[in-house]
N, C-alpha and C. Protein backbone atom coordinates (compact mmCIF):
# COMPACT_ATOMS: atom_id res chain seq x y z
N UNK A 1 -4.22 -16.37 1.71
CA UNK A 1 -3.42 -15.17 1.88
C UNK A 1 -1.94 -15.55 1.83
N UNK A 2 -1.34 -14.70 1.17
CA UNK A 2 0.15 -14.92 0.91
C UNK A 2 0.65 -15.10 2.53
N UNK A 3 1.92 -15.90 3.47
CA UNK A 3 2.22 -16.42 3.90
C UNK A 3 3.07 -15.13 4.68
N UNK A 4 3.77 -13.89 3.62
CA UNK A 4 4.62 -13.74 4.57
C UNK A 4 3.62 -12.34 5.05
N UNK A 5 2.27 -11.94 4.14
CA UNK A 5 1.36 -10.80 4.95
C UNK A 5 0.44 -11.63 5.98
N UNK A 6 0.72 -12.71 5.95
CA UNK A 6 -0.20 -13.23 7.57
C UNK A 6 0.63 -12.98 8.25
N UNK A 7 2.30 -13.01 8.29
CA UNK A 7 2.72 -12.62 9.26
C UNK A 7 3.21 -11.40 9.79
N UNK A 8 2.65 -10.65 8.74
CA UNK A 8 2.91 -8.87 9.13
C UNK A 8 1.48 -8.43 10.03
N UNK A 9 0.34 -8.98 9.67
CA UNK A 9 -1.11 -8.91 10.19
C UNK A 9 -0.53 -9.04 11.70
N UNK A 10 0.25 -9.86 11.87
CA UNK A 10 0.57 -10.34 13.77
C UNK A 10 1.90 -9.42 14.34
N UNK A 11 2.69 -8.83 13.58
CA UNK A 11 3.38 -8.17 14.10
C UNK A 11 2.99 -6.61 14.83
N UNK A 12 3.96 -6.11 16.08
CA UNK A 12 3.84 -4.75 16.16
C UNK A 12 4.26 -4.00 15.16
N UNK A 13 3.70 -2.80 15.44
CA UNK A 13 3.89 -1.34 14.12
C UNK A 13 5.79 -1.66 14.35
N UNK A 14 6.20 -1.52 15.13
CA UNK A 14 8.00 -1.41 15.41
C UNK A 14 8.41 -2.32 14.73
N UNK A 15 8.11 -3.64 14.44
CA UNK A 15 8.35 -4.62 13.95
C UNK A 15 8.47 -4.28 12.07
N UNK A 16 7.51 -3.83 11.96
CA UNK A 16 6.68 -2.97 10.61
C UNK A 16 7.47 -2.31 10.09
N UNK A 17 7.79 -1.51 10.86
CA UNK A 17 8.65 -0.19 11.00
C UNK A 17 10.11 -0.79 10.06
N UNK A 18 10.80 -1.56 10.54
CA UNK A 18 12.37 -2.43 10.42
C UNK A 18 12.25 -2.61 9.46
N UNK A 19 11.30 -3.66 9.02
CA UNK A 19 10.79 -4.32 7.81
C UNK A 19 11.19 -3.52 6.64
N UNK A 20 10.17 -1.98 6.59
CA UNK A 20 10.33 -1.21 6.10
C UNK A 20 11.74 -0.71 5.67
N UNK A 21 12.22 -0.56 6.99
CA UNK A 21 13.37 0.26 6.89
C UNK A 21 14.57 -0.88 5.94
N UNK A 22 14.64 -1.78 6.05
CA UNK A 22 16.03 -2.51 5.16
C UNK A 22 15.28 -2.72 4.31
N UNK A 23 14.28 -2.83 3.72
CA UNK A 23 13.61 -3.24 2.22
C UNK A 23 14.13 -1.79 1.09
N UNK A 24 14.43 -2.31 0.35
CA UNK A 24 14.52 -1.58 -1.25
C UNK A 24 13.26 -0.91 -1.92
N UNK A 25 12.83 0.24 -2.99
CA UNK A 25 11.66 0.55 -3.20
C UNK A 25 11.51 -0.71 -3.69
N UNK A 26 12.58 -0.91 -4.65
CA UNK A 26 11.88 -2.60 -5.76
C UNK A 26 11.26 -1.70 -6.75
N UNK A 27 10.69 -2.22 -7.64
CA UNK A 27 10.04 -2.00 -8.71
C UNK A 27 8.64 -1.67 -8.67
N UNK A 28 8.25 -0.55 -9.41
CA UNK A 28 6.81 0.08 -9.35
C UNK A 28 5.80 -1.41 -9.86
N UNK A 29 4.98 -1.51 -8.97
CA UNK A 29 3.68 -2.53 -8.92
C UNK A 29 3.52 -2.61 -10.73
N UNK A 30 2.83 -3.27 -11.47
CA UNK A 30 2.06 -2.92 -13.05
C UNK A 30 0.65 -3.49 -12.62
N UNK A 31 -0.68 -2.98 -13.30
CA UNK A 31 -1.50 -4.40 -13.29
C UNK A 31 -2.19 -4.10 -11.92
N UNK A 32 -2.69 -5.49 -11.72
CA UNK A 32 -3.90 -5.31 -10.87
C UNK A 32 -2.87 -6.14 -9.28
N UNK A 33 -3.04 -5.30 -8.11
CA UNK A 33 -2.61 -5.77 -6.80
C UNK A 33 -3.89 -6.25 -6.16
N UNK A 34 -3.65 -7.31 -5.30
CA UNK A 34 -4.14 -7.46 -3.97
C UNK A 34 -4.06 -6.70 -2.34
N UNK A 35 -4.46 -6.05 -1.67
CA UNK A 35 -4.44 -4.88 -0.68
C UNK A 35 -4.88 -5.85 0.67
N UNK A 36 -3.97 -5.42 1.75
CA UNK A 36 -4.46 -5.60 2.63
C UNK A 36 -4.24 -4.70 3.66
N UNK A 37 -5.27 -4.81 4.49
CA UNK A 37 -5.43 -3.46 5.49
C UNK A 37 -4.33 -3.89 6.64
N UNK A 38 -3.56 -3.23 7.60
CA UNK A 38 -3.12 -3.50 9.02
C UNK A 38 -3.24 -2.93 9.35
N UNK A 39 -3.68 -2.93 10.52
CA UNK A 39 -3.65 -2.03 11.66
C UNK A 39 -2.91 -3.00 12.75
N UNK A 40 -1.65 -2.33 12.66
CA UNK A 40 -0.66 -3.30 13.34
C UNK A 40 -0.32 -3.00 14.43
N UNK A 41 0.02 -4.34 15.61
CA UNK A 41 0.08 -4.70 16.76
C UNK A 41 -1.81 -5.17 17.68
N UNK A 42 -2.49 -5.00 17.09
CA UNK A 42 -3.61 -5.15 17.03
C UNK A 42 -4.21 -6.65 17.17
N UNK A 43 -5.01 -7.21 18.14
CA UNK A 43 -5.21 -8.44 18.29
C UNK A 43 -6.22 -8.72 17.61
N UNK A 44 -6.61 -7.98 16.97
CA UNK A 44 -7.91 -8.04 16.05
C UNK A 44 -7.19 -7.65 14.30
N UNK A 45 -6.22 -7.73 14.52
CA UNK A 45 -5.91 -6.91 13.12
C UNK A 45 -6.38 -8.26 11.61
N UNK A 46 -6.30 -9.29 12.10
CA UNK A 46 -6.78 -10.17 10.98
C UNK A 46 -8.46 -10.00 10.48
N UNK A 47 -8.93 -9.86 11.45
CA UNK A 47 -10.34 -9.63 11.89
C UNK A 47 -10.53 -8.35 10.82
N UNK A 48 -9.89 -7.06 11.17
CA UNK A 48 -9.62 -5.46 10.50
C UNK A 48 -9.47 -6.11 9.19
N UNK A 49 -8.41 -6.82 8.80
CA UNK A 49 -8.49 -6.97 7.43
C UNK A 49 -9.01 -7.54 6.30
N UNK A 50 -9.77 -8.76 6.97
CA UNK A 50 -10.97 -9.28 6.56
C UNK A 50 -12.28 -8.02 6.15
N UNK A 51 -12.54 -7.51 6.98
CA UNK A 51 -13.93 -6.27 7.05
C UNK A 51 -13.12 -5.36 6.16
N UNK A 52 -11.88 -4.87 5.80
CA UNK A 52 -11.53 -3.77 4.86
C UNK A 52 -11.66 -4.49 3.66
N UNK A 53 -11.15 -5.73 3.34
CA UNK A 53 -11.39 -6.43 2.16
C UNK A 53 -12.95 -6.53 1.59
N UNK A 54 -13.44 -6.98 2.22
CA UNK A 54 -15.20 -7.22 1.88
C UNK A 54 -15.99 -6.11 1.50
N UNK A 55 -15.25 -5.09 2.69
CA UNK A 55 -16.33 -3.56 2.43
C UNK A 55 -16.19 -2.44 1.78
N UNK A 56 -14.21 -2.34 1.77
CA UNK A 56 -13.86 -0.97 2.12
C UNK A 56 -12.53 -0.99 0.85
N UNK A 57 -11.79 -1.87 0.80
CA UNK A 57 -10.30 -1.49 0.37
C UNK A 57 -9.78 -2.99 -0.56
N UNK A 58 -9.89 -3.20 -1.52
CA UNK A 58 -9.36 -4.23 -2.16
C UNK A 58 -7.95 -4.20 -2.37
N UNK A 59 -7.69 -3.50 -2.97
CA UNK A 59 -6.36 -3.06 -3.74
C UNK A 59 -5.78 -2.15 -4.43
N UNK A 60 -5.31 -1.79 -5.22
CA UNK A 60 -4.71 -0.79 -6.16
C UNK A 60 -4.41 -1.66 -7.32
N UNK A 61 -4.97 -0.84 -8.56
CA UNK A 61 -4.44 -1.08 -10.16
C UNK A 61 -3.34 -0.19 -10.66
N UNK A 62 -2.30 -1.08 -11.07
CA UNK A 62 -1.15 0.21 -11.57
C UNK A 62 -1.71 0.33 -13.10
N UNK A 63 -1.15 1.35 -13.48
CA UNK A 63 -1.16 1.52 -15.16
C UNK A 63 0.26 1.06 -15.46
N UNK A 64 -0.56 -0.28 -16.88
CA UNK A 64 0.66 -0.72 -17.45
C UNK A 64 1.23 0.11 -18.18
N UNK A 65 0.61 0.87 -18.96
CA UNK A 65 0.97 1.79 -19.91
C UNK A 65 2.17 3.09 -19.25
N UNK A 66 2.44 2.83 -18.60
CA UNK A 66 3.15 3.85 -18.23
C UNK A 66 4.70 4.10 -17.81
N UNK A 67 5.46 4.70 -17.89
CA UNK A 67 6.82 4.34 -18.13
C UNK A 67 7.22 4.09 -16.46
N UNK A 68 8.09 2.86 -16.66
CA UNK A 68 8.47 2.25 -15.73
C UNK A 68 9.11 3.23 -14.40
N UNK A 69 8.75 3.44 -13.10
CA UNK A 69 9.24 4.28 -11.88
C UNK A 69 8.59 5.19 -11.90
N UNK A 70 7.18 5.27 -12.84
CA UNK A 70 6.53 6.46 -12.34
C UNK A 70 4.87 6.07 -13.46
N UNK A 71 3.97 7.02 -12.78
CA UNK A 71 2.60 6.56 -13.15
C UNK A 71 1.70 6.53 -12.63
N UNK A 72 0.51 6.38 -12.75
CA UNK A 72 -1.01 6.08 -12.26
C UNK A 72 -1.55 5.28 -11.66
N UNK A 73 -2.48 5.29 -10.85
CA UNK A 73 -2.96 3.77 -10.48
C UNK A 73 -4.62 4.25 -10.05
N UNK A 74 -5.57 3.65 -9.94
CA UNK A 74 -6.64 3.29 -8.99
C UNK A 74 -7.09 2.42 -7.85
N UNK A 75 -7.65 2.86 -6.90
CA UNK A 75 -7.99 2.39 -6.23
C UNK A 75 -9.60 1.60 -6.01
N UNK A 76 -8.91 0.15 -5.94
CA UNK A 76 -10.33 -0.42 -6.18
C UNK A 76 -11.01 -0.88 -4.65
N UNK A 77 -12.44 -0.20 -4.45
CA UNK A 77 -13.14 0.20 -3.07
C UNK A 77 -14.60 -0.55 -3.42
N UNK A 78 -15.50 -0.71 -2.30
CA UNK A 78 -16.95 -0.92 -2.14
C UNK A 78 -16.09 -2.27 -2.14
N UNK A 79 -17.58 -3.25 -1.51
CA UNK A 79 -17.35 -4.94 -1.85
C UNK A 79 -17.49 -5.59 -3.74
N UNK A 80 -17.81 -3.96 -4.33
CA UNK A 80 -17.55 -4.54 -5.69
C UNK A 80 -16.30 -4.11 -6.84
N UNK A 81 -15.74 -3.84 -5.71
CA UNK A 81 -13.65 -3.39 -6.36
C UNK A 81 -14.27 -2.49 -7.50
N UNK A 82 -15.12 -1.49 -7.34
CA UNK A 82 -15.03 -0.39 -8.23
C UNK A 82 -13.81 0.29 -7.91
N UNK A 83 -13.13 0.98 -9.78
CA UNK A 83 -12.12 1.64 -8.88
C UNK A 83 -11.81 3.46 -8.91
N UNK A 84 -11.49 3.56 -8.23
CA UNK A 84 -12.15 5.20 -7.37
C UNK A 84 -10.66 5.32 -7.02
N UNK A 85 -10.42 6.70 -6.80
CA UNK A 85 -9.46 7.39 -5.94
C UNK A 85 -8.22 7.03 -6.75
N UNK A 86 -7.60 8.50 -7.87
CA UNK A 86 -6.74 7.87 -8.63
C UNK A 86 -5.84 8.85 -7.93
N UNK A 87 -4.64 8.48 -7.91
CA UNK A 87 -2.96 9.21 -7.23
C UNK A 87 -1.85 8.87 -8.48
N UNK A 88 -0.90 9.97 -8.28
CA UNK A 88 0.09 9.59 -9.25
C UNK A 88 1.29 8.63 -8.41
N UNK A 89 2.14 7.95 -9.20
CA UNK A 89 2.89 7.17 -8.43
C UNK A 89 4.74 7.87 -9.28
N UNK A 90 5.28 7.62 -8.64
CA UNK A 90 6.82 8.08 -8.58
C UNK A 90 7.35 7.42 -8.03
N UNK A 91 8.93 7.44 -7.65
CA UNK A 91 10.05 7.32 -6.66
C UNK A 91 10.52 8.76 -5.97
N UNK A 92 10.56 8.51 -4.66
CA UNK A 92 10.83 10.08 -4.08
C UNK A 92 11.19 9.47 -2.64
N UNK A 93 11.91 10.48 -1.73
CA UNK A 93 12.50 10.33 -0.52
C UNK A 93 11.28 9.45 0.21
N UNK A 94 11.24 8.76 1.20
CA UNK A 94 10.69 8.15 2.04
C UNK A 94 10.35 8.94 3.59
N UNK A 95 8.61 9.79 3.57
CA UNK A 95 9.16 10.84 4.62
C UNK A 95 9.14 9.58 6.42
N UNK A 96 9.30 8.55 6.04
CA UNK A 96 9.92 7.74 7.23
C UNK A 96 10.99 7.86 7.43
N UNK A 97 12.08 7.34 6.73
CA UNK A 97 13.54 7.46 6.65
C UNK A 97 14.49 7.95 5.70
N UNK A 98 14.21 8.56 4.83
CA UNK A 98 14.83 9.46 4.01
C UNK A 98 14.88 8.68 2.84
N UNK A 99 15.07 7.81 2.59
CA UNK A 99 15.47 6.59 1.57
C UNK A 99 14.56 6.74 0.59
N UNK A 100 14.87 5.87 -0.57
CA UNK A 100 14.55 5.94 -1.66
C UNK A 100 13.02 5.34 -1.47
N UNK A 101 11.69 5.42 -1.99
CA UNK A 101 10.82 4.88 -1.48
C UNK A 101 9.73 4.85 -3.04
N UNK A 102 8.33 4.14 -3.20
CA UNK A 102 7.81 4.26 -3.96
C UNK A 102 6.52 4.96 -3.84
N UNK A 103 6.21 6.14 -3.88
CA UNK A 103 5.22 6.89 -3.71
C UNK A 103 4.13 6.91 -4.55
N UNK A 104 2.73 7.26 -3.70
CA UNK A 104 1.68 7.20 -4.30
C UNK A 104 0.94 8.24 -3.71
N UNK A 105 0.93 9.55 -4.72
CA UNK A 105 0.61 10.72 -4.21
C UNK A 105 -1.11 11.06 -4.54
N UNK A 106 -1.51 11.37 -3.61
CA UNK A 106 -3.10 11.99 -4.06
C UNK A 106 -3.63 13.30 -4.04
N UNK A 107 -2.23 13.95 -3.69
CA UNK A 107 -2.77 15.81 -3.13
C UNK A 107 -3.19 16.85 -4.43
N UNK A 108 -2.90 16.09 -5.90
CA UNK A 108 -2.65 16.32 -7.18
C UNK A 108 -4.16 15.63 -7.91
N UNK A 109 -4.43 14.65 -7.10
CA UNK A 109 -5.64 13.68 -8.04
C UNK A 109 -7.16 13.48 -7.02
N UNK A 110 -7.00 13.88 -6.32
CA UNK A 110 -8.41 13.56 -5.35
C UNK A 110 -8.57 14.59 -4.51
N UNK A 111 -9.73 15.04 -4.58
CA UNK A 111 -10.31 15.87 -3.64
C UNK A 111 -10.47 15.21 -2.28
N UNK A 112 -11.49 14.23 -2.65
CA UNK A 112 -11.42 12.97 -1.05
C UNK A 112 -10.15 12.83 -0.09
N UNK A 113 -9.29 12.77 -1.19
CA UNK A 113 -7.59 11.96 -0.56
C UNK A 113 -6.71 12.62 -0.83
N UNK A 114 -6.93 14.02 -0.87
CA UNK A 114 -5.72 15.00 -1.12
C UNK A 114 -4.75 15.29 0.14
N UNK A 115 -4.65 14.61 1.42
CA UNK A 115 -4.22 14.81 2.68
C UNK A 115 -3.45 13.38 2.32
N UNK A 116 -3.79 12.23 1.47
CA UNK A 116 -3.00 11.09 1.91
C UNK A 116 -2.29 11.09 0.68
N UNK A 117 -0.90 10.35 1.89
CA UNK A 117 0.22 9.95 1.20
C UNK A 117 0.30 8.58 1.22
N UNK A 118 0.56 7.48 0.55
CA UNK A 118 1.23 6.39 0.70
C UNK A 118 2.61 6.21 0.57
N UNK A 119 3.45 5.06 1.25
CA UNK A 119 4.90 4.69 0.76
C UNK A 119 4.71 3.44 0.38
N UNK A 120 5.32 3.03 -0.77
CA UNK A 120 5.61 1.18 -0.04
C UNK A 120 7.08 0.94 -1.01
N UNK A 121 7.13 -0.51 -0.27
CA UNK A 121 8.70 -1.07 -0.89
C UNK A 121 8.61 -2.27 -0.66
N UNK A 122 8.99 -2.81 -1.90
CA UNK A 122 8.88 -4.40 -2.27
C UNK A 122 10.25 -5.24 -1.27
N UNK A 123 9.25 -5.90 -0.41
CA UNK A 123 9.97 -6.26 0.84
C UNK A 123 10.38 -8.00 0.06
N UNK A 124 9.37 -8.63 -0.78
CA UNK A 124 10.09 -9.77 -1.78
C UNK A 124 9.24 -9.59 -2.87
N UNK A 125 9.77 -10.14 -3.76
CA UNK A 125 9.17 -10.22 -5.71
C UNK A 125 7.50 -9.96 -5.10
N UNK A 126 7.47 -9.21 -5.99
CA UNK A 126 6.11 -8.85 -5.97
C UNK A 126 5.18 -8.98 -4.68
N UNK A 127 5.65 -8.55 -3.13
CA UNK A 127 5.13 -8.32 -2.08
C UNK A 127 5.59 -6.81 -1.55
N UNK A 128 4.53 -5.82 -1.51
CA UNK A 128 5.00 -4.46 -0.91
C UNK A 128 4.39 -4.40 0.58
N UNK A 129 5.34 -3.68 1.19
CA UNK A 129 4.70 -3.15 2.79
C UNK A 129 4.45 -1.63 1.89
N UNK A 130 3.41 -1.08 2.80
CA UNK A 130 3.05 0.06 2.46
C UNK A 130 2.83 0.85 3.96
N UNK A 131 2.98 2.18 3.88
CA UNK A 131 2.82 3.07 5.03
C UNK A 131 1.68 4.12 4.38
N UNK A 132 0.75 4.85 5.11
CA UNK A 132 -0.43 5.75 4.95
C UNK A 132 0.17 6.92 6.03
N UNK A 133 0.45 7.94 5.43
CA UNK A 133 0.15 9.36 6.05
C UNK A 133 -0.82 10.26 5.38
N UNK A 134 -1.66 10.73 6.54
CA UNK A 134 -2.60 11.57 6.52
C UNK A 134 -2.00 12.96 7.06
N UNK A 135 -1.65 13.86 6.03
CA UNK A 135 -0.69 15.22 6.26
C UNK A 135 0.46 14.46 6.25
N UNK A 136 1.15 14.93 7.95
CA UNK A 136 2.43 14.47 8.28
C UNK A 136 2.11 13.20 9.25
N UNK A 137 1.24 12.76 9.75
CA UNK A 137 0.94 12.20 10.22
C UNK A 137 0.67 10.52 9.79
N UNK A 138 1.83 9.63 10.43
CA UNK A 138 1.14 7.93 9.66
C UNK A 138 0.14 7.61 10.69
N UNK A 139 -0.84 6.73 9.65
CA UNK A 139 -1.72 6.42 10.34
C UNK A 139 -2.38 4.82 10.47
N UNK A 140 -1.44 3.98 9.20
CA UNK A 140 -1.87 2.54 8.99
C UNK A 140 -0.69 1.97 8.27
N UNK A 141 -0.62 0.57 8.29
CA UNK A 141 -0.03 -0.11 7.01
C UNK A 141 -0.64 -0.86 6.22
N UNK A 142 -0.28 -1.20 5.24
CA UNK A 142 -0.92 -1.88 4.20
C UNK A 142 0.32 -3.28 3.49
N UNK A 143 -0.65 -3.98 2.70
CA UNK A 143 0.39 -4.50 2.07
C UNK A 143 -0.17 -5.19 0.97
N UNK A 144 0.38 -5.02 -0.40
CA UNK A 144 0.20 -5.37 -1.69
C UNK A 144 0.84 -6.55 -2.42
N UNK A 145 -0.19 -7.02 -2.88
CA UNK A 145 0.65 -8.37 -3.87
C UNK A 145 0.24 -8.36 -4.80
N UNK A 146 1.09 -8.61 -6.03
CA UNK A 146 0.95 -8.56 -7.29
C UNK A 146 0.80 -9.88 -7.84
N UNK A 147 -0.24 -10.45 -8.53
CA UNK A 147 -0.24 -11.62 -9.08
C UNK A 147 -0.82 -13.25 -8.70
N UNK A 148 -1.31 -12.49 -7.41
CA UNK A 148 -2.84 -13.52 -7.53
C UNK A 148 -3.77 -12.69 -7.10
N UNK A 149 -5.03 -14.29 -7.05
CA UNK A 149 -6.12 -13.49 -6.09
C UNK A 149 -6.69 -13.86 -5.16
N UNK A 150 -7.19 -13.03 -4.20
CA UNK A 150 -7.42 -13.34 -3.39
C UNK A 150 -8.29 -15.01 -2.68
């Protein structure tokens, strides 16, 4: 596991939170990511992200084909990274802190996931923190890497 999401796995959500807040959107993902679940401040959260990896949540595929700051992606789920649950992706306000952010909308593409929102922002080259709201409501973080595997 990349070095600096083992150490988001151990941080509190507040901690999370900061992170978030001085990071840049950065550049829309292309290609195939690596996903990891947090459920942060959590003494088990390494534990959580192990069992989302195996069972539940691999990652997200961006579409290369698509013009750069905005586009498609899938979500690859089950322990056999089928990929399911497609959202459109953009740049749009950040409903955390107003800021510029990289969105991944599903209220447009999934019946399942039409309540969730994602944010994320490339906190270094090809590492995103990501935030999950369900409505208005956040409910997890995540975090994406582009360019290996697991």
């Amino acid at each position: 596991m990349n070095p600096t999401i083992a150490r988001w796995l151990e941080m509190p959500r507040e901690q999370l939170d900061e992170l978030y807040k001085e990071a840049k959107a950065g550049t829309v993902p292309t290609g195939d990511t690596i996903g990891t679940a947090i459920v942060a401040g959590s003494m088990l959260a390494k534990f959580f992200a192990r069992i989302a990896r195996l069972f539940f949540w691999q990652g997200k595929i961006f579409d290369i084909f698509c013009p750069p700051d905005t586009g498609v992606l899938v979500n690859k789920v089950t322990p056999f990274s089928l990929t399911f649950v497609v959202a459109k992706v953009y740049k749009d306000t950040s409903w955390m802190d107003g800021k510029e952010t990289i969105v991944i909308d599903y209220s447009r593409t999934s019946f399942f996931a039409k309540k969730i929102r994602d944010e994320i922002r490339e906190v270094e080259p090809g590492v995103y923190l990501g935030k999950v709201w369900w409505g208005n409501k956040r409910i997890l973080d995540f975090a994406l890497e582009q360019g290996r595997r697991p």
